[in-house]
PDB file of N, CA and C in Angstrom:
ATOM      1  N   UNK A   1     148.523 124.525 -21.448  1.00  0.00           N
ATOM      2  CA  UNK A   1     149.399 124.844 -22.553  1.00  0.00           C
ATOM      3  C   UNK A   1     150.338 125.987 -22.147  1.00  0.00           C
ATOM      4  N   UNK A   2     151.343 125.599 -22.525  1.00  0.00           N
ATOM      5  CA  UNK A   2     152.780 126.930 -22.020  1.00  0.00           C
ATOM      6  C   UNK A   2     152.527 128.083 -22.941  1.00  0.00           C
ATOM      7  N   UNK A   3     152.757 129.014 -22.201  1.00  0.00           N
ATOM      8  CA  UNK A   3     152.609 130.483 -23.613  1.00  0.00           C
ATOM      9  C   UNK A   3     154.234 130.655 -24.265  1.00  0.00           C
ATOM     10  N   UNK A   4     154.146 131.447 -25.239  1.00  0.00           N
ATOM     11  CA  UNK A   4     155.279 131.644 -25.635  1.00  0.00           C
ATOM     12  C   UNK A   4     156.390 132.106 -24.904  1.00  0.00           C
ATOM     13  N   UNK A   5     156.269 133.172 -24.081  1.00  0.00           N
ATOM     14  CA  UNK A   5     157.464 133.092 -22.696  1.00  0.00           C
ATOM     15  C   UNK A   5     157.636 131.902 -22.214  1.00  0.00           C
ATOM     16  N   UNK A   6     157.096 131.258 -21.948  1.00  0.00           N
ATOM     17  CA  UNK A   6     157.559 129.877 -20.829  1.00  0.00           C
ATOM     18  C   UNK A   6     157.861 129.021 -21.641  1.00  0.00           C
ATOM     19  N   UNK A   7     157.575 129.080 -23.264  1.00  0.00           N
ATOM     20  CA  UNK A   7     158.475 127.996 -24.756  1.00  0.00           C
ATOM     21  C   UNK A   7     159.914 128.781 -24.881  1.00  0.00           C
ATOM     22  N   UNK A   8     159.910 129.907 -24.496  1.00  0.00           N
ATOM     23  CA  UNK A   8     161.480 130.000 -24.847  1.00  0.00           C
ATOM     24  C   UNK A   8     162.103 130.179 -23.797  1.00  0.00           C
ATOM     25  N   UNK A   9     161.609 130.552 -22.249  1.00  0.00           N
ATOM     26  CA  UNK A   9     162.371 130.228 -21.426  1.00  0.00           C
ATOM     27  C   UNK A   9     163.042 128.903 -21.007  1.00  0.00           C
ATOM     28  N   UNK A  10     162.103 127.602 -21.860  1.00  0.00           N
ATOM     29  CA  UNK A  10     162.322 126.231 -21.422  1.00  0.00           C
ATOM     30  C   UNK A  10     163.607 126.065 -22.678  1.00  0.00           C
ATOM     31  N   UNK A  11     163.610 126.644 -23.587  1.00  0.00           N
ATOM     32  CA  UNK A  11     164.278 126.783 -24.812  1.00  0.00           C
ATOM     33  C   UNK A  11     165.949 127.282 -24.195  1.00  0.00           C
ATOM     34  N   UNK A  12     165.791 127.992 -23.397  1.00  0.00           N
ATOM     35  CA  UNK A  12     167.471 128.490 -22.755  1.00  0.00           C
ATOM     36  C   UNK A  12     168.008 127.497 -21.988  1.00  0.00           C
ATOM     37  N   UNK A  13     167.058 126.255 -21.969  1.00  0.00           N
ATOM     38  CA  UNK A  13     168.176 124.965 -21.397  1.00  0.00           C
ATOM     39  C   UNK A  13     169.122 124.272 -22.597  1.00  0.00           C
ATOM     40  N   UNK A  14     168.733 124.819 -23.396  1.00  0.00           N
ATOM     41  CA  UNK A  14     169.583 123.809 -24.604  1.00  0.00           C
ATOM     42  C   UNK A  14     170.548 124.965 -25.148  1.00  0.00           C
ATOM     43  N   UNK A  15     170.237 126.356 -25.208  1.00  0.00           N
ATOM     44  CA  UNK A  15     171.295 126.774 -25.835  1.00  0.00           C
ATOM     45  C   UNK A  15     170.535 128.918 -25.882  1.00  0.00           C
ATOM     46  N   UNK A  16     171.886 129.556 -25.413  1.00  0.00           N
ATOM     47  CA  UNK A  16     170.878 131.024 -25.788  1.00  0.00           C
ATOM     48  C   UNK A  16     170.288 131.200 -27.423  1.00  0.00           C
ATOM     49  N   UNK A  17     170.344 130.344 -28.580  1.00  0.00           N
ATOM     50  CA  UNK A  17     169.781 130.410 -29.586  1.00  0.00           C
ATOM     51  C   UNK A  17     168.810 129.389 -30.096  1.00  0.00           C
ATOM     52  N   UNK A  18     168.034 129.464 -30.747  1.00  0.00           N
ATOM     53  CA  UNK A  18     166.603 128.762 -31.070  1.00  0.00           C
ATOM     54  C   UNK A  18     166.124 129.316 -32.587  1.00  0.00           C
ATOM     55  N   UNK A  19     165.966 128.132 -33.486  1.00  0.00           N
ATOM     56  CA  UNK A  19     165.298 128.240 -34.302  1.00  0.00           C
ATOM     57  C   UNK A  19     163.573 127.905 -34.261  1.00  0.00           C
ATOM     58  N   UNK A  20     163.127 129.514 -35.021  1.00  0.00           N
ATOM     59  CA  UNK A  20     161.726 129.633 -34.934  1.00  0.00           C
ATOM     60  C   UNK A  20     161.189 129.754 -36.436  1.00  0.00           C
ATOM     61  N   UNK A  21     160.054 129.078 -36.817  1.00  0.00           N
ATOM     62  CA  UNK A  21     159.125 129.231 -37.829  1.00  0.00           C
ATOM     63  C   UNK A  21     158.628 130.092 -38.283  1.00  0.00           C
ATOM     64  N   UNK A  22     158.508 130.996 -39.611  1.00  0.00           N
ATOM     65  CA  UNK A  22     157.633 131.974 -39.797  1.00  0.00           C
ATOM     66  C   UNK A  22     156.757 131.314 -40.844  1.00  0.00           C
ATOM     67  N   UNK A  23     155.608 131.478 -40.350  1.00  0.00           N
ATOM     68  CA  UNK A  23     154.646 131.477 -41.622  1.00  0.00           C
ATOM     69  C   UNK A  23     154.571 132.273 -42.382  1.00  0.00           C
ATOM     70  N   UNK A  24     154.171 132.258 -44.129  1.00  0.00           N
ATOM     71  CA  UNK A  24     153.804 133.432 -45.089  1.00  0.00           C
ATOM     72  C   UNK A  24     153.569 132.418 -46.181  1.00  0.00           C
ATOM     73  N   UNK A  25     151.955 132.143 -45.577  1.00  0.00           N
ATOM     74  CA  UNK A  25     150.879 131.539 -46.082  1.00  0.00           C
ATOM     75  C   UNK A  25     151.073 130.317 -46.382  1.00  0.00           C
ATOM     76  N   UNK A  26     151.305 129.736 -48.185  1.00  0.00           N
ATOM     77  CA  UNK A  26     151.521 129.067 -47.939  1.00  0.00           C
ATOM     78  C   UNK A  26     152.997 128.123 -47.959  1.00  0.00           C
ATOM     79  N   UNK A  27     154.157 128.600 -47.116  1.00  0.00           N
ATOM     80  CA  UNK A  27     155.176 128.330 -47.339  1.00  0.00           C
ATOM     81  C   UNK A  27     155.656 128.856 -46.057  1.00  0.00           C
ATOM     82  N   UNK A  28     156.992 128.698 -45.333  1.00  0.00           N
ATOM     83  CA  UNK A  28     157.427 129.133 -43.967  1.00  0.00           C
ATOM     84  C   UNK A  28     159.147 129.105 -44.134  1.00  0.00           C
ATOM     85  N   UNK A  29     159.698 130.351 -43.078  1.00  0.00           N
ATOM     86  CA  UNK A  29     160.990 130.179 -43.536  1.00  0.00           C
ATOM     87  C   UNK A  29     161.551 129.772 -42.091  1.00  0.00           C
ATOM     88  N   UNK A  30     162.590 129.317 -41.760  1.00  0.00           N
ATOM     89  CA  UNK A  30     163.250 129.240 -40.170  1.00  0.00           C
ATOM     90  C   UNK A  30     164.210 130.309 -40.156  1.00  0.00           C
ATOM     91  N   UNK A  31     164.387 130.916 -38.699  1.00  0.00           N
ATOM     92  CA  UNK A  31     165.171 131.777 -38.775  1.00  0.00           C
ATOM     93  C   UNK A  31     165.995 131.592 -36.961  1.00  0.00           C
ATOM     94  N   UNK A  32     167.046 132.104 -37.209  1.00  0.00           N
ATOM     95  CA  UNK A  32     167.275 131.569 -35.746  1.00  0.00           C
ATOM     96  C   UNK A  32     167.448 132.946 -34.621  1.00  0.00           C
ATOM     97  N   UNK A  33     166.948 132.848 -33.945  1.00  0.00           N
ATOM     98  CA  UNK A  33     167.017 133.942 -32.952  1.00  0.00           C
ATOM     99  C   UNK A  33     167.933 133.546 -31.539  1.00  0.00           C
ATOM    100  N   UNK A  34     168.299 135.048 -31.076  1.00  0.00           N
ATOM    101  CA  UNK A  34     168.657 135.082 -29.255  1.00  0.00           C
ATOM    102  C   UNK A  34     167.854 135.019 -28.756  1.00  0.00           C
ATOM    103  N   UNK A  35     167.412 134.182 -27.917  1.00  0.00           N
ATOM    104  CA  UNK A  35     166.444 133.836 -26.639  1.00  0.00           C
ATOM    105  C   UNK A  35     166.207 134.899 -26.093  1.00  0.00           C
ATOM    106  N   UNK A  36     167.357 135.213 -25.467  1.00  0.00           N
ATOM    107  CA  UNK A  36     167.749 136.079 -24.262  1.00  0.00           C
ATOM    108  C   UNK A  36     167.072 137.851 -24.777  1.00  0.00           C
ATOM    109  N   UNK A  37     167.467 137.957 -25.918  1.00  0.00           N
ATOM    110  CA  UNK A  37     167.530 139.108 -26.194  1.00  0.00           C
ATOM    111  C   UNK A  37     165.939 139.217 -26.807  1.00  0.00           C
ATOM    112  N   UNK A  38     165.281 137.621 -27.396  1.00  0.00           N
ATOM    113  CA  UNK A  38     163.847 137.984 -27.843  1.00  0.00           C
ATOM    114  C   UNK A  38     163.218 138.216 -26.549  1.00  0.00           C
ATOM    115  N   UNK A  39     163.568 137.520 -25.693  1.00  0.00           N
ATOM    116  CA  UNK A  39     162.598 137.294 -24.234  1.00  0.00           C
ATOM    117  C   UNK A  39     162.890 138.826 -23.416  1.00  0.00           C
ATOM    118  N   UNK A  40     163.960 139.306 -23.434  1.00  0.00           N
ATOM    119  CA  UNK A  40     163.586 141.093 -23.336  1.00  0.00           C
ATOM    120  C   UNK A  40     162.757 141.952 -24.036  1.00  0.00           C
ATOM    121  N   UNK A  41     163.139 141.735 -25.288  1.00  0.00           N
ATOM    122  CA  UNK A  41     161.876 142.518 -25.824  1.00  0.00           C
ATOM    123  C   UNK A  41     160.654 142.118 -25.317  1.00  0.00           C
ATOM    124  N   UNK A  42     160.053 140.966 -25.973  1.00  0.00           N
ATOM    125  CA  UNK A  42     158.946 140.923 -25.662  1.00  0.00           C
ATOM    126  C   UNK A  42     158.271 141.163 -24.013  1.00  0.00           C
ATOM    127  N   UNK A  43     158.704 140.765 -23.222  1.00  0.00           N
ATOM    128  CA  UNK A  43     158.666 141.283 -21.917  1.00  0.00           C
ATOM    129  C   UNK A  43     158.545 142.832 -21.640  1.00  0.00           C
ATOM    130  N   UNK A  44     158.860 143.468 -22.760  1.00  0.00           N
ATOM    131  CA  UNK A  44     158.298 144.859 -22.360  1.00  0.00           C
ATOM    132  C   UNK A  44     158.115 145.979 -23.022  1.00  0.00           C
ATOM    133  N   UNK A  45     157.432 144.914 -24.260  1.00  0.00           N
ATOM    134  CA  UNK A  45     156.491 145.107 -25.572  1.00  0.00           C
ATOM    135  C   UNK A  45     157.180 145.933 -26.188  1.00  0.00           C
ATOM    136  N   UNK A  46     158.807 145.234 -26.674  1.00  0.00           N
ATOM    137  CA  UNK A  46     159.357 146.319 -27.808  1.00  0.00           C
ATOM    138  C   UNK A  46     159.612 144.934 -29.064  1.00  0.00           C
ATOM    139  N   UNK A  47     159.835 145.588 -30.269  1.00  0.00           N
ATOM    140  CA  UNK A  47     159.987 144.545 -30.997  1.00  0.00           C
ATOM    141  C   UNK A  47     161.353 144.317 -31.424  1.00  0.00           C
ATOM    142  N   UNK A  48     161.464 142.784 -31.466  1.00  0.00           N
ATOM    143  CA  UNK A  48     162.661 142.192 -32.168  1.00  0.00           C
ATOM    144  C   UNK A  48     162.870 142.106 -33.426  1.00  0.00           C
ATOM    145  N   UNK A  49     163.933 142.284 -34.013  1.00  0.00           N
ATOM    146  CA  UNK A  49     164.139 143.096 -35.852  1.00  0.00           C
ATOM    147  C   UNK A  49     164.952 141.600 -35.805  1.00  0.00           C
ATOM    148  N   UNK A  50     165.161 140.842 -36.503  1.00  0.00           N
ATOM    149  CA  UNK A  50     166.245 139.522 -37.396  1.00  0.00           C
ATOM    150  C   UNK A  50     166.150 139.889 -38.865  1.00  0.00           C
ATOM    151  N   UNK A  51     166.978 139.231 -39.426  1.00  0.00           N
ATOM    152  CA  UNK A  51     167.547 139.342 -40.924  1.00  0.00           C
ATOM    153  C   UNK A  51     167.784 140.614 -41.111  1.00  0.00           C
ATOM    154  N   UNK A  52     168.363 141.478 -40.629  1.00  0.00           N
ATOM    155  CA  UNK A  52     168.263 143.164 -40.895  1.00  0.00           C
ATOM    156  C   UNK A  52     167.070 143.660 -41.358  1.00  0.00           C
ATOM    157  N   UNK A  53     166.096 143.509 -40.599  1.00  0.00           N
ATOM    158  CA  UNK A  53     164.981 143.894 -40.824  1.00  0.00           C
ATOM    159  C   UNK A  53     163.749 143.344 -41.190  1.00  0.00           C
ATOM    160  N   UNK A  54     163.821 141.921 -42.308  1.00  0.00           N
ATOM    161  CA  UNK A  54     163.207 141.234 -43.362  1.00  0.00           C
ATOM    162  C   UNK A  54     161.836 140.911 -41.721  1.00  0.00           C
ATOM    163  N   UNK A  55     162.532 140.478 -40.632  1.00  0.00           N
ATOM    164  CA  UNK A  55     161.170 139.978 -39.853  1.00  0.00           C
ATOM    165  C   UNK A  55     161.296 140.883 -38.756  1.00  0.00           C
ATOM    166  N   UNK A  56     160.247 141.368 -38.158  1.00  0.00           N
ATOM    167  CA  UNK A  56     160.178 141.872 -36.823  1.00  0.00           C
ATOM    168  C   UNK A  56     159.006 141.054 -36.324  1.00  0.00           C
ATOM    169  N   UNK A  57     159.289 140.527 -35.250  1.00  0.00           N
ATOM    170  CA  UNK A  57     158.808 139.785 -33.945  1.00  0.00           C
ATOM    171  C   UNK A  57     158.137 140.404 -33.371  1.00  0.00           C
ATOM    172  N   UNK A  58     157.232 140.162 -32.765  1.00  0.00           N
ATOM    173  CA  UNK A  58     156.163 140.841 -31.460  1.00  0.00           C
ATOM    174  C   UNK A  58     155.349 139.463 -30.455  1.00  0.00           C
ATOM    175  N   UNK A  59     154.891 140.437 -29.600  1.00  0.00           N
ATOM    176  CA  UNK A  59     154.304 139.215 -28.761  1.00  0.00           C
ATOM    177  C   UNK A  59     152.448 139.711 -28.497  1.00  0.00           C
ATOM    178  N   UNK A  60     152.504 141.184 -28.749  1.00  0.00           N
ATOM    179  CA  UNK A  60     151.552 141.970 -29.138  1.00  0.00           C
ATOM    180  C   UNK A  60     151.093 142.357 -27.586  1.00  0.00           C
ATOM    181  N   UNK A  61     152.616 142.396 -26.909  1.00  0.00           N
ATOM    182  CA  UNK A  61     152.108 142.708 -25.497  1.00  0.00           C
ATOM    183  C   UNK A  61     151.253 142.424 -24.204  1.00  0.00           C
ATOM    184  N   UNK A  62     150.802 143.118 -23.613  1.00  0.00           N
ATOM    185  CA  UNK A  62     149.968 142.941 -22.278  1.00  0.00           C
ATOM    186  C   UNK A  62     148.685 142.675 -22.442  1.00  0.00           C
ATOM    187  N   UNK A  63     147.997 141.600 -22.626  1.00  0.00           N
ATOM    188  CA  UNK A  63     146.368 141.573 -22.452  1.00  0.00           C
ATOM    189  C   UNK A  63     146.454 142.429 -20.672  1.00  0.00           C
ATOM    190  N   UNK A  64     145.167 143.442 -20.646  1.00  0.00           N
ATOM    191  CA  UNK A  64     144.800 144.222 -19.765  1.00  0.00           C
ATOM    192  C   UNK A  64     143.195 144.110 -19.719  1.00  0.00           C
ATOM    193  N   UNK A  65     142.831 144.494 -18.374  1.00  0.00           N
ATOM    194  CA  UNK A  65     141.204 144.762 -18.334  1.00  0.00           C
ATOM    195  C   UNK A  65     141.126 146.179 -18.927  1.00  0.00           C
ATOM    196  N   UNK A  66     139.948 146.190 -18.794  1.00  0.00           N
ATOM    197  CA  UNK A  66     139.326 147.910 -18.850  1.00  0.00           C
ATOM    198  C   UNK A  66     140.089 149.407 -17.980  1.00  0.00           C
ATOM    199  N   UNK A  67     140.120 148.300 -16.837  1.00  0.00           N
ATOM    200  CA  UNK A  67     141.283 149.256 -15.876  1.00  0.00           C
ATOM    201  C   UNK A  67     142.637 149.538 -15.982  1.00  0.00           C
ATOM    202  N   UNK A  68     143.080 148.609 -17.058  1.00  0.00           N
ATOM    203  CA  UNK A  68     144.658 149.191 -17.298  1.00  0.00           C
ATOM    204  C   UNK A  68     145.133 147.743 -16.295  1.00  0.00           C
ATOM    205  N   UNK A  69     144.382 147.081 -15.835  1.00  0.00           N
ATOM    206  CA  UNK A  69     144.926 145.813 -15.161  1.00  0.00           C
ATOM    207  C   UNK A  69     145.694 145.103 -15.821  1.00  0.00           C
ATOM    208  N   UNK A  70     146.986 144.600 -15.630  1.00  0.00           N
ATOM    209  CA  UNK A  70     148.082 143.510 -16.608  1.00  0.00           C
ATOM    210  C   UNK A  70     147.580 142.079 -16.311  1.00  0.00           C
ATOM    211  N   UNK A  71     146.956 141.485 -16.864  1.00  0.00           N
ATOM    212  CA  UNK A  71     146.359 140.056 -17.032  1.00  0.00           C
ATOM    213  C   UNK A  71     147.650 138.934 -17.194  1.00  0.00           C
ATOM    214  N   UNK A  72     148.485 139.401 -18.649  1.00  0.00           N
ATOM    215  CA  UNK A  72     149.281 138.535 -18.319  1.00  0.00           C
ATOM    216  C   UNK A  72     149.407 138.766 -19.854  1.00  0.00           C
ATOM    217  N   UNK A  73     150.613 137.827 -20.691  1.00  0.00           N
ATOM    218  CA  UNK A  73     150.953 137.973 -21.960  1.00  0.00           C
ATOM    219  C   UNK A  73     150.234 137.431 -23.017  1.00  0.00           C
ATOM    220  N   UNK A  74     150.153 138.140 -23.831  1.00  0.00           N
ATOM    221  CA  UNK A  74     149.319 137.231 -25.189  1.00  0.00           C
ATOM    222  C   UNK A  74     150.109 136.298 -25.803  1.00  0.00           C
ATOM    223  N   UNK A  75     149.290 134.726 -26.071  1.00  0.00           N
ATOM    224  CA  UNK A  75     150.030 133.435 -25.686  1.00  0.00           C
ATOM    225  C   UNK A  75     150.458 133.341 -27.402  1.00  0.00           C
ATOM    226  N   UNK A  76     150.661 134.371 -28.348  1.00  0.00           N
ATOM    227  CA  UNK A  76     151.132 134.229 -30.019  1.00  0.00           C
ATOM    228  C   UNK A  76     152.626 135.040 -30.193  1.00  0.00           C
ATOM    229  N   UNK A  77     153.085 134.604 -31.239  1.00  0.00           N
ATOM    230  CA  UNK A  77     154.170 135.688 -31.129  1.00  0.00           C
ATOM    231  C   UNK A  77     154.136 135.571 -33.096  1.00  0.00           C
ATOM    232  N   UNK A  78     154.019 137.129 -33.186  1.00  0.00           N
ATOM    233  CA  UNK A  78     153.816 136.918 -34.756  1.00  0.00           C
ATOM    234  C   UNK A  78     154.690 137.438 -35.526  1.00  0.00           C
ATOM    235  N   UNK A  79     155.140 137.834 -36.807  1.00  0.00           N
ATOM    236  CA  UNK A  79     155.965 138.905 -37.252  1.00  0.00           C
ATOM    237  C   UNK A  79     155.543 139.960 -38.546  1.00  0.00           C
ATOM    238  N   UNK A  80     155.655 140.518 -38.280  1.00  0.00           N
ATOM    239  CA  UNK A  80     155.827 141.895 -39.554  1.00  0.00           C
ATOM    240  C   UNK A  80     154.159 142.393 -39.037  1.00  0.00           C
ATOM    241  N   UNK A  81     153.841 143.529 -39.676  1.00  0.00           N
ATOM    242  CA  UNK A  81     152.775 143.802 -39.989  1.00  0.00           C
ATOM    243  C   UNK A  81     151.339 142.989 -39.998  1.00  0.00           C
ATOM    244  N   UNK A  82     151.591 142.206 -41.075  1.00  0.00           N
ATOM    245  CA  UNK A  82     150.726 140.661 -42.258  1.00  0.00           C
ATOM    246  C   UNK A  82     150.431 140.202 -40.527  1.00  0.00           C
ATOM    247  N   UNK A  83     151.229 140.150 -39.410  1.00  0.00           N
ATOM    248  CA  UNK A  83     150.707 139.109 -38.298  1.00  0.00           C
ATOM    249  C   UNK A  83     151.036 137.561 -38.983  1.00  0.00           C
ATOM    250  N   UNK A  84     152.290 137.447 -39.252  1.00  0.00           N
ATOM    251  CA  UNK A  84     152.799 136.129 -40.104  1.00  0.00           C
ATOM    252  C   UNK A  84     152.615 135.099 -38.707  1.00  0.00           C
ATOM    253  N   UNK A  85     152.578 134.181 -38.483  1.00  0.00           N
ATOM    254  CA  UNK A  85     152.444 132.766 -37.166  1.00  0.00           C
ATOM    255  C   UNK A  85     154.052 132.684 -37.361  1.00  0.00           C
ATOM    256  N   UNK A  86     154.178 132.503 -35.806  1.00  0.00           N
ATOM    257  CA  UNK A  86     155.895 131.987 -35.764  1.00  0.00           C
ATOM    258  C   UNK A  86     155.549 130.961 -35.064  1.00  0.00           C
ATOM    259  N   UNK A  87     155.958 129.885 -35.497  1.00  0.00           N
ATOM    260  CA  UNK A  87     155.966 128.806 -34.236  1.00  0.00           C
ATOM    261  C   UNK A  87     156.953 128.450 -33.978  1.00  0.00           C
ATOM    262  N   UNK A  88     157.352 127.667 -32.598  1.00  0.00           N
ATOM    263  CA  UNK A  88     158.366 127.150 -32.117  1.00  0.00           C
ATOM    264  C   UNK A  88     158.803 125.522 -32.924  1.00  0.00           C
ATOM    265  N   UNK A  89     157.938 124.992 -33.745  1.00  0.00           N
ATOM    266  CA  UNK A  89     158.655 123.670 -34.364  1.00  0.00           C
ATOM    267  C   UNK A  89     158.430 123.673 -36.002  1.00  0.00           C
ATOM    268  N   UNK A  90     159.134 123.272 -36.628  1.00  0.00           N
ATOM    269  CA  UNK A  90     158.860 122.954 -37.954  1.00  0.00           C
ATOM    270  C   UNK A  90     157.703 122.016 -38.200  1.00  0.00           C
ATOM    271  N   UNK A  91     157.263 121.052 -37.104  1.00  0.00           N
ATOM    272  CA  UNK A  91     156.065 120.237 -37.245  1.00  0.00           C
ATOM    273  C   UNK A  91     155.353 121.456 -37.273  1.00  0.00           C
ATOM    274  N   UNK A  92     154.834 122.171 -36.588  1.00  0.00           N
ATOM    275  CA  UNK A  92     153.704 123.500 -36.142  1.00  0.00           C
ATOM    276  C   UNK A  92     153.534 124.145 -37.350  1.00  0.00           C
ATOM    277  N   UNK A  93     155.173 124.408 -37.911  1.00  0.00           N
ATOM    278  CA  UNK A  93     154.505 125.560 -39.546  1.00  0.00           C
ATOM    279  C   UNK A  93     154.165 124.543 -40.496  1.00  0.00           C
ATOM    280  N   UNK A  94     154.740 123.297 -40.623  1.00  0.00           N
ATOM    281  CA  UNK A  94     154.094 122.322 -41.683  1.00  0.00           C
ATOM    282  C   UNK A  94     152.861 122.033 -41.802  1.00  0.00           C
ATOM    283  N   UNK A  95     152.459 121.706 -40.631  1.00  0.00           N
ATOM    284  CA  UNK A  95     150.809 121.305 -40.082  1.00  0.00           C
ATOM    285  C   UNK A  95     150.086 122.628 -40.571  1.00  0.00           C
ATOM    286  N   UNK A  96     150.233 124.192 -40.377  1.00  0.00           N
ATOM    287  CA  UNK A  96     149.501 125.223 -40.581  1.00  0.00           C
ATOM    288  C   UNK A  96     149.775 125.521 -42.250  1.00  0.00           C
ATOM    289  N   UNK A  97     150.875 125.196 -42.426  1.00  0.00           N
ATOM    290  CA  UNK A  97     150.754 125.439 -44.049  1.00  0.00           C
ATOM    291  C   UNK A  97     150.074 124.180 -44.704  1.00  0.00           C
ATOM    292  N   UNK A  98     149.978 123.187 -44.238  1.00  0.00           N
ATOM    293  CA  UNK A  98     149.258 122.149 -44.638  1.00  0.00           C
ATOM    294  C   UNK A  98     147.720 122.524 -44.978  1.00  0.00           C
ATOM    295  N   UNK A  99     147.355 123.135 -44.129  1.00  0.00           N
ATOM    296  CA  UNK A  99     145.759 123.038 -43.705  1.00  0.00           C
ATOM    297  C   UNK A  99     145.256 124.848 -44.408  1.00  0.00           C
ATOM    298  N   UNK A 100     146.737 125.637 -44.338  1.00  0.00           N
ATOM    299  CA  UNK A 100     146.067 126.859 -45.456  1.00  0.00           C
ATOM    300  C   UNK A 100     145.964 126.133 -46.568  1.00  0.00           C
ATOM    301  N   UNK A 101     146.984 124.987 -47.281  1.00  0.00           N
ATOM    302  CA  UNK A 101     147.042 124.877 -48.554  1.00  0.00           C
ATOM    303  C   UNK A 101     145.439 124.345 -49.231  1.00  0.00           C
ATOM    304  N   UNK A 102     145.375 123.446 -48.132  1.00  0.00           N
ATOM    305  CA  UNK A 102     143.881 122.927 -48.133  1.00  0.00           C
ATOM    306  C   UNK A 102     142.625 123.676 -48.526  1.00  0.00           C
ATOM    307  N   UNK A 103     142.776 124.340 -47.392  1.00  0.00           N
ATOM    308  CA  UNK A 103     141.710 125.499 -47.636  1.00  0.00           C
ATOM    309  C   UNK A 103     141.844 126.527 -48.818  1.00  0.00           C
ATOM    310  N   UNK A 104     142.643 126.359 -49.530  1.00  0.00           N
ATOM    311  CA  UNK A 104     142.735 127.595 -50.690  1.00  0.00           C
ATOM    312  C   UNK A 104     142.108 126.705 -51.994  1.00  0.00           C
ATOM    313  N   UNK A 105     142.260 125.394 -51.599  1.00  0.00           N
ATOM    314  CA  UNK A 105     141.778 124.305 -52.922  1.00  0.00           C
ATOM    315  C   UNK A 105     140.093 124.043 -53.212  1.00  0.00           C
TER     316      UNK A 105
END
């Protein structure tokens, strides 16, 4: 499975912009982001702000060992605080809001 760096680096063949999914529970909004400019941040764990603010992006940085060793990136990319799910397709937030809605019944 590709992590989220290697979904939006494959994503800069079609265009430097990409619409991404936010979850918030049970309902999701799309929002469209710079590739270029999310894939800097996250690469060196600063966060990306869209809608003037309404979402900030993260990738939640470097999984590390005990030693401060860089393992490699954590394979989620979430937003705000809440840890909202962003996914890369509208199938992905439908399917997850599907299955919260479920579970709340």
């Amino acid at each position: 499975m590709l992590d989220i760096i290697q979904k939006l680096q494959n994503k800069l063949s079609e265009g430097d912009y990409c619409k991404l999914y936010i979850e918030d529970s049970d309902t999701y909004e799309d929002v469209t982001v710079n590739i270029r400019q999310l894939l800097k941040c996250l690469v060196v764990d600063e966060e990306y702000s869209i809608l003037d603010g309404e979402y900030v992006l993260y990738c939640g940085g470097l999984n590390t060992d005990r030693e401060g060793n860089k393992l490699g990136f954590i394979n989620t990319l979430h937003a705000n605080a809440a840890m909202l799910n962003v996914f890369m397709t509208e199938e992905e937030a439908i399917e997850f809001n599907t299955y919260y809605i479920q579970d709340e019944e």
